[in-house]
Protein backbone atom coordinates (compact mmCIF):
# COMPACT_ATOMS: atom_id res chain seq x y z
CA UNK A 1 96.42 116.05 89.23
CA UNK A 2 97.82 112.47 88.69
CA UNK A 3 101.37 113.84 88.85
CA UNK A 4 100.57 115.80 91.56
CA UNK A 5 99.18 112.49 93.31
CA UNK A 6 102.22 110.14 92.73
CA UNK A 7 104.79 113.02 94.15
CA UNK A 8 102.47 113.51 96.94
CA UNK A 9 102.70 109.57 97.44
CA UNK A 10 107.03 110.00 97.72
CA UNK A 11 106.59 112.44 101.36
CA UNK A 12 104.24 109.73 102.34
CA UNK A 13 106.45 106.98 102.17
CA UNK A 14 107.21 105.82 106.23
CA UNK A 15 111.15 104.53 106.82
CA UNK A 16 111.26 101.27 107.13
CA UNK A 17 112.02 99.49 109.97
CA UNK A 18 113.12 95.88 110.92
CA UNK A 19 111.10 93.22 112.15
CA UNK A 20 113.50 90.16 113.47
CA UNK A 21 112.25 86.87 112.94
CA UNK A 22 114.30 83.98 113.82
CA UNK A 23 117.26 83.97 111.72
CA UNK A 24 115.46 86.62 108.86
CA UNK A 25 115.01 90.49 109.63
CA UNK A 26 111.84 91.91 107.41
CA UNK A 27 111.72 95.50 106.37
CA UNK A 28 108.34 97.01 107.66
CA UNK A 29 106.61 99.83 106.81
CA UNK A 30 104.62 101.42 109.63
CA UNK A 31 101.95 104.35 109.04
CA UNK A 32 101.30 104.60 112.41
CA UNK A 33 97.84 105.71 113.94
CA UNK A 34 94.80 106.75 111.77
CA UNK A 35 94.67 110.31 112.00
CA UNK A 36 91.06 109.78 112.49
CA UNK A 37 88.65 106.67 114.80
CA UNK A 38 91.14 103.61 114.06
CA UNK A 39 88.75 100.84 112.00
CA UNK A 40 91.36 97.87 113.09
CA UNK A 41 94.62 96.99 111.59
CA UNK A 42 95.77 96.61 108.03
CA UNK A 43 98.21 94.85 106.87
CA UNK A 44 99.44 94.51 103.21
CA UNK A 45 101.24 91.74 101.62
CA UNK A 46 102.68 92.61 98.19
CA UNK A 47 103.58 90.45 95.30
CA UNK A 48 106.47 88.06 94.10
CA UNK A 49 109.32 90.36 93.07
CA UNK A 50 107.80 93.26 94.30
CA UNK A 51 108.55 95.36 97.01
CA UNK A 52 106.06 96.43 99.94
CA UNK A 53 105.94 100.36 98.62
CA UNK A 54 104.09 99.01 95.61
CA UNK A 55 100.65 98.94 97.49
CA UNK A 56 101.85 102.67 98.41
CA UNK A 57 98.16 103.91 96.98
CA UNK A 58 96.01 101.59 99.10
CA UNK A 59 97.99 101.61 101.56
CA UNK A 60 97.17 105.90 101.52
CA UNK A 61 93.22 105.71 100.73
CA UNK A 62 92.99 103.32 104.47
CA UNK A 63 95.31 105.34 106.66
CA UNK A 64 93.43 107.89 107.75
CA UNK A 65 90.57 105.09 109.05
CA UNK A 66 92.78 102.19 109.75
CA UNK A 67 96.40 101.60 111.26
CA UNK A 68 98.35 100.28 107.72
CA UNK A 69 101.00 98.31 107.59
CA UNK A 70 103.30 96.74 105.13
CA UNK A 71 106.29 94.56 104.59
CA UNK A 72 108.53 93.69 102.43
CA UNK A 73 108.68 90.06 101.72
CA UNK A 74 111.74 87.39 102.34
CA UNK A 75 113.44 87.62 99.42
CA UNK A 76 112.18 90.69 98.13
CA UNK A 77 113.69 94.63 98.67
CA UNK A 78 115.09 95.24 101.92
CA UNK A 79 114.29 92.04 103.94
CA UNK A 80 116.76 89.64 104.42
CA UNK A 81 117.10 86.90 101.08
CA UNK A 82 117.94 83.46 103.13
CA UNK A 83 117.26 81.23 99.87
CA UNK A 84 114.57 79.30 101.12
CA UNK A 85 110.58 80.41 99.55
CA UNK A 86 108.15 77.98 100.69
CA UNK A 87 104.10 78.49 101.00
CA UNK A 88 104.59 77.52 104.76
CA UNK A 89 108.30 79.66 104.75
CA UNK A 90 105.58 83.35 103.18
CA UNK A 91 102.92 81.94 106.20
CA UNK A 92 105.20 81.85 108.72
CA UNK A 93 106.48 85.24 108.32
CA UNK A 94 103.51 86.63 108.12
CA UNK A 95 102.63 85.34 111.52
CA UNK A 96 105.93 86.61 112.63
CA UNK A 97 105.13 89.79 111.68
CA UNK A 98 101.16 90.10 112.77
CA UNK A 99 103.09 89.03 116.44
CA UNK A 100 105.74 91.58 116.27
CA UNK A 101 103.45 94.16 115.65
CA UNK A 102 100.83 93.23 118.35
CA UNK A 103 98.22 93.39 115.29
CA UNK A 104 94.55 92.66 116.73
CA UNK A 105 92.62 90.48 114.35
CA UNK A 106 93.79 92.49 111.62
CA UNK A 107 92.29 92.85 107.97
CA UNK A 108 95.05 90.98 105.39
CA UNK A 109 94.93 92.37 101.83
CA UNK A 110 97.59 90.83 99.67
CA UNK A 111 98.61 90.70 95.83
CA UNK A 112 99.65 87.25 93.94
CA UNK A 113 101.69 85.56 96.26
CA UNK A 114 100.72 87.85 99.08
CA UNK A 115 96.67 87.03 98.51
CA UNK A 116 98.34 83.10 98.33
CA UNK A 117 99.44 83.56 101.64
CA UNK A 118 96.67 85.84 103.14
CA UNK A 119 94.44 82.40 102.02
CA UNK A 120 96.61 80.25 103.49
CA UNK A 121 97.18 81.71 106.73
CA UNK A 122 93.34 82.57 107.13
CA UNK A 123 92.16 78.93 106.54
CA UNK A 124 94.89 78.12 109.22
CA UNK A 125 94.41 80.57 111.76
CA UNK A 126 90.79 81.74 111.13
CA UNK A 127 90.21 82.92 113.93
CA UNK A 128 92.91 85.75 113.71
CA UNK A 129 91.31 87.92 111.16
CA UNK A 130 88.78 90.43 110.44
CA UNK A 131 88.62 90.14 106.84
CA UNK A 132 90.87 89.29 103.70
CA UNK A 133 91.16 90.93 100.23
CA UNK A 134 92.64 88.55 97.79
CA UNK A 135 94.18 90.76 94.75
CA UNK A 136 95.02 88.17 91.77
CA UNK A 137 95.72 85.58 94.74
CA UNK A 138 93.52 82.50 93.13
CA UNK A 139 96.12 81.00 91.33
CA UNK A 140 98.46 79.43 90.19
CA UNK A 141 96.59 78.18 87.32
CA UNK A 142 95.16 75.00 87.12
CA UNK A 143 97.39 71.54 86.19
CA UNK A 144 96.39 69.56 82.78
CA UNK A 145 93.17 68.35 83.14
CA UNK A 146 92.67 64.79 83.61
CA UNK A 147 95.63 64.61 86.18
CA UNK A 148 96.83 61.46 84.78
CA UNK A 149 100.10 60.26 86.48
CA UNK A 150 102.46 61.05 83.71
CA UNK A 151 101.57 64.42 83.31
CA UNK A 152 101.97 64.69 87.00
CA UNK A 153 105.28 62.81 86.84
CA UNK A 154 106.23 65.34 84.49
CA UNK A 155 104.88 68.58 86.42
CA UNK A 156 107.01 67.21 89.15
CA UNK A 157 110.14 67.28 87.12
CA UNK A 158 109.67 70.90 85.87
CA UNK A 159 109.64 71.41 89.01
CA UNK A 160 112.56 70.17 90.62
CA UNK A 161 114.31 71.49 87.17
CA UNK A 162 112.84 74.94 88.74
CA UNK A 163 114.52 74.12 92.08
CA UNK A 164 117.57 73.42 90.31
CA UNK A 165 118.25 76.68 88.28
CA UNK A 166 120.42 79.67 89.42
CA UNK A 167 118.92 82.25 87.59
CA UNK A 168 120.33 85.60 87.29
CA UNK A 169 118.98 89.26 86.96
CA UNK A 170 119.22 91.44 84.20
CA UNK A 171 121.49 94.00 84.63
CA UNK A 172 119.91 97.69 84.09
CA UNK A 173 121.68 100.39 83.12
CA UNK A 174 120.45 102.82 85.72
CA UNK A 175 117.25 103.81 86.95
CA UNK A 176 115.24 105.30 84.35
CA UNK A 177 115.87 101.81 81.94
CA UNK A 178 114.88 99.73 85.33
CA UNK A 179 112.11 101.68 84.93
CA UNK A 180 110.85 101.71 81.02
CA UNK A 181 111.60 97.87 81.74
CA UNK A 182 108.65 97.76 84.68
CA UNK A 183 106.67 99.73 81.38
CA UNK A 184 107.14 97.76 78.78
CA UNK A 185 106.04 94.59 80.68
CA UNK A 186 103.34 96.55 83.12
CA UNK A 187 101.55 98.72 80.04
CA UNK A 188 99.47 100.64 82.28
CA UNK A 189 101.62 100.99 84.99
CA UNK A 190 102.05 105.33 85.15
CA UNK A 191 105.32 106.54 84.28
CA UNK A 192 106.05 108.32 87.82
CA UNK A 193 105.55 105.38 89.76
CA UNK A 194 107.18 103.27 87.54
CA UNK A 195 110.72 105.28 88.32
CA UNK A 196 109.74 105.53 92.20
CA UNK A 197 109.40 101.62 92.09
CA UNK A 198 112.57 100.66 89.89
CA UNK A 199 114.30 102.82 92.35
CA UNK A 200 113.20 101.23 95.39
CA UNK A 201 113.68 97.85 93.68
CA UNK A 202 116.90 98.07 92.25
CA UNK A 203 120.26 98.24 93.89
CA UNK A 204 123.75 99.49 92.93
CA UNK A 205 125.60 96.78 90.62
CA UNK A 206 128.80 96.32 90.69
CA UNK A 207 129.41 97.87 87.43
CA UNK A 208 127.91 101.23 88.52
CA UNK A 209 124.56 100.00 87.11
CA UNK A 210 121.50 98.63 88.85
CA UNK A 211 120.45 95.01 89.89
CA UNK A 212 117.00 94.15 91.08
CA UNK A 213 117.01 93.86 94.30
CA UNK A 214 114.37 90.45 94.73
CA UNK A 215 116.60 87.30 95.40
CA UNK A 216 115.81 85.31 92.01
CA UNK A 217 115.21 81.92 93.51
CA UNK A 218 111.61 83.61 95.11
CA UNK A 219 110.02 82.01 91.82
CA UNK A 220 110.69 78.67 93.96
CA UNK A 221 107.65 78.83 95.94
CA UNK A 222 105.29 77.89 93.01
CA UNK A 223 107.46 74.02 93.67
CA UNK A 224 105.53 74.13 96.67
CA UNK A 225 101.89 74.95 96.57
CA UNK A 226 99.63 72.22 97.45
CA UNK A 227 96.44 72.70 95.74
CA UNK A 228 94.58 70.04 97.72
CA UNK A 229 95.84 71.32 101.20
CA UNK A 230 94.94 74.77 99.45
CA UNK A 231 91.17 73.92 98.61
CA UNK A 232 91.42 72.85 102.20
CA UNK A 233 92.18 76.02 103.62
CA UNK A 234 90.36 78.19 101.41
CA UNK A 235 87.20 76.22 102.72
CA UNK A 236 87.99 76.82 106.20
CA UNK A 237 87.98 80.96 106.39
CA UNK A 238 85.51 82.01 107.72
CA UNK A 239 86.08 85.87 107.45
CA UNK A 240 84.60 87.88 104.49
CA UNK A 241 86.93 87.71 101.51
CA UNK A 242 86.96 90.22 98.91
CA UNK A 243 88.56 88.34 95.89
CA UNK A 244 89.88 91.08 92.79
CA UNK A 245 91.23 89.42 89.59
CA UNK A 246 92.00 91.04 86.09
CA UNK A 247 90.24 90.22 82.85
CA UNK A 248 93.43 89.85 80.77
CA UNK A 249 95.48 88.44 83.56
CA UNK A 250 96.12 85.06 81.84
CA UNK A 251 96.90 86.32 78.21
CA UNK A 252 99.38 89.15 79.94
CA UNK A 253 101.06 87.39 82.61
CA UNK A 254 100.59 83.45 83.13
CA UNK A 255 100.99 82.35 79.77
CA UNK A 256 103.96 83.95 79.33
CA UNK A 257 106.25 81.59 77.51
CA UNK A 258 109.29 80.27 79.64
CA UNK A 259 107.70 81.27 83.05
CA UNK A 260 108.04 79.10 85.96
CA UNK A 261 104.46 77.74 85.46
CA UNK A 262 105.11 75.36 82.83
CA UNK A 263 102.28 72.36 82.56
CA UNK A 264 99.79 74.69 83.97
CA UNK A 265 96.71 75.72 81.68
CA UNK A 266 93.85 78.44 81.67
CA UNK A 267 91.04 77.89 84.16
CA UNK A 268 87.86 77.88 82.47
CA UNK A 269 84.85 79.12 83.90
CA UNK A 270 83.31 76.61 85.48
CA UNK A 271 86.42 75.65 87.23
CA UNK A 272 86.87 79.25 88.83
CA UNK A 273 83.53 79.43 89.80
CA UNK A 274 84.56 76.26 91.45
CA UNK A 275 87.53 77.44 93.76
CA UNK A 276 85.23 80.78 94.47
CA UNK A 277 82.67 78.46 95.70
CA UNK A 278 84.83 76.73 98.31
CA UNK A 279 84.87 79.95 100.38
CA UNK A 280 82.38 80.37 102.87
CA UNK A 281 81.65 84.62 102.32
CA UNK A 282 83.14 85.86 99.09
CA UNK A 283 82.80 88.91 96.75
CA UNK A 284 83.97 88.25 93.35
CA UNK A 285 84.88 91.39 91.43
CA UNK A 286 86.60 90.91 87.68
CA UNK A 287 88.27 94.02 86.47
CA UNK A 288 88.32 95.00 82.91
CA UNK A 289 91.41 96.29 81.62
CA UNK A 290 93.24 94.92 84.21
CA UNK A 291 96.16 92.26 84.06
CA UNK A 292 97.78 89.92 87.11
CA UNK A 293 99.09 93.45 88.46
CA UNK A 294 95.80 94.83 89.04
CA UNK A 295 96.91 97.45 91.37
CA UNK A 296 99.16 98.65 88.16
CA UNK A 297 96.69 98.35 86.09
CA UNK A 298 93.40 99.70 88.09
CA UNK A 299 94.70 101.31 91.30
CA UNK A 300 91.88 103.57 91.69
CA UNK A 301 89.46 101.23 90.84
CA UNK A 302 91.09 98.82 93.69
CA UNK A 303 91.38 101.26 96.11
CA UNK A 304 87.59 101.76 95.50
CA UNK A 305 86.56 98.39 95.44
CA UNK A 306 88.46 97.70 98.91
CA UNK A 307 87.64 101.04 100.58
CA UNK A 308 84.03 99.92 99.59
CA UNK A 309 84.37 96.09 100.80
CA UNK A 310 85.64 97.14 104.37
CA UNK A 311 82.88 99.67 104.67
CA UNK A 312 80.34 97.83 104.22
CA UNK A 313 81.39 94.17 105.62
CA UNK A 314 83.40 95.68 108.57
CA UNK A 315 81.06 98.61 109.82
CA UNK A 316 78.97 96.90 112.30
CA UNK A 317 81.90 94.62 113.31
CA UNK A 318 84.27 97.24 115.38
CA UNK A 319 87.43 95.88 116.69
């Protein structure tokens, strides 16, 4: 059955088409008109270097009650890689593409970076939303605690040292390795999608091998989250927020050692309770067995927990 699922998931796949914003085009993916009563709009924001087709599964269990959408991100599969990843750069886009696809108050449900800018851009346009699903989008991690100046001095310089490096992919051999590479990091991540991923987020290499396809300087947006301006807008949405995290996410994924989060430690307790509370209407869930990638780890259980969020917060509240 699970193999039959994941090759089901392939002929479901829309083409992509291009949104033009500006100077940037942004690959969209489209699944067009419930087949059923429309719910509202969905849109899905994916995570930093991933590509748009990874929320392929949720993006499935809402389309036959909601109109889905997805992009993929600047810098990331086939939008356009202009070398500049701000918070306010991901925000802007995302307006950009709500506009261009005359989305009505639509529900936002985005992973990592794409829950970072669901927050941000609900706190600044709250009006403009139904709802918002944060998956893993709480961080980044907290700085040393106290803040003393030097260690902020210091933060500040790992940063600009971030700003400052051209790093470079690894080159894969072809598209099965791309793939056991997405394994061996993502554990649970099934086999089948892993090789329908590290297709769609690899290109050809000059050598006849394969090169992701995510520009490598995307890592340069952690340089510029605010967390003050960021409690700030979390405390100003006033839609219901469903906020997922993973259990293991910190051991598997933040404190990985030479990751672009250097100077950053483990939130307790107490200190996550603390962000949650700064939202007007939230739903906490904490997955077991579940990493950063939760929607790797878990995807049934998140397309449950969603499916289950929007039903019952959304079912009096017709668009």
């Amino acid at each position: 059955p699970r193999r039959h699922l994941y090759r089901f998931l392939v002929t479901a796949w829309p083409a992509p088409t291009t949104a033009t914003l500006g100077r940037e085009t942004l690959a969209v993916y489209d699944y067009g008109p419930p087949r059923n009563d429309s719910r509202g709009d969905v849109l899905l924001l994916h995570g930093m270097a991933d590509v748009a087709r990874s929320l392929e599964p949720l993006a499935s269990t809402l389309a036959d009650r909601y109109r889905v959408a997805a992009f993929d991100a600047r810098g990331h599969g086939r939008s356009s890689h202009p070398g500049a990843y701000s918070v306010l750069h991901f925000v802007a886009d995302l307006a950009g593409i709500i506009d261009a696809l005359d989305l009505d108050r639509p529900i936002l449900i985005g992973h990592s970076l794409g829950g970072h800018t669901v927050a941000n851009y609900a706190g600044l346009y709250p009006d403009r939303i139904r709802a918002a699903v944060l998956l893993e989008g709480l961080g980044p991690p907290a700085l040393p605690v106290p803040e003393a100046a030097p260690q902020q001095l210091e933060y500040t310089r790992s940063m600009i040292d971030l700003l400052r490096s051209s790093p470079r992919h690894r080159p894969q051999p072809d598209i099965p390795a791309a793939a056991a590479r997405l394994t061996a990091i993502h554990t649970r991540l099934h086999p089948e999608r892993a090789l329908l991923l590290a297709e769609e987020g690899t290109i050809p290499d000059t050598d006849g091998g394969r090169v992701w396809r995510h520009d490598e300087r995307t890592w340069h947006w952690i340089a510029s989250v605010d967390p003050v301006r960021l409690e700030q807008r979390w405390a100003a949405i006033t839609a219901p927020v469903l906020a997922v995290s993973g259990a293991e996410a910190w051991d598997t994924w933040w404190a990985r050692p030479g990751g672009p989060v250097a100077g950053r430690v483990k939130m307790t307790s107490d200190q996550f309770a603390a962000r949650l509370a700064l939202f007007a209407d939230v739903e906490h869930v904490e997955l077991p067995e579940a990493g950063h990638m939760v929607h790797f780890d878990q995807p049934r259980r998140v397309n449950e927990l969603v499916d289950d969020f929007l039903g019952r917060r959304l079912e009096t509240d017709a668009p």
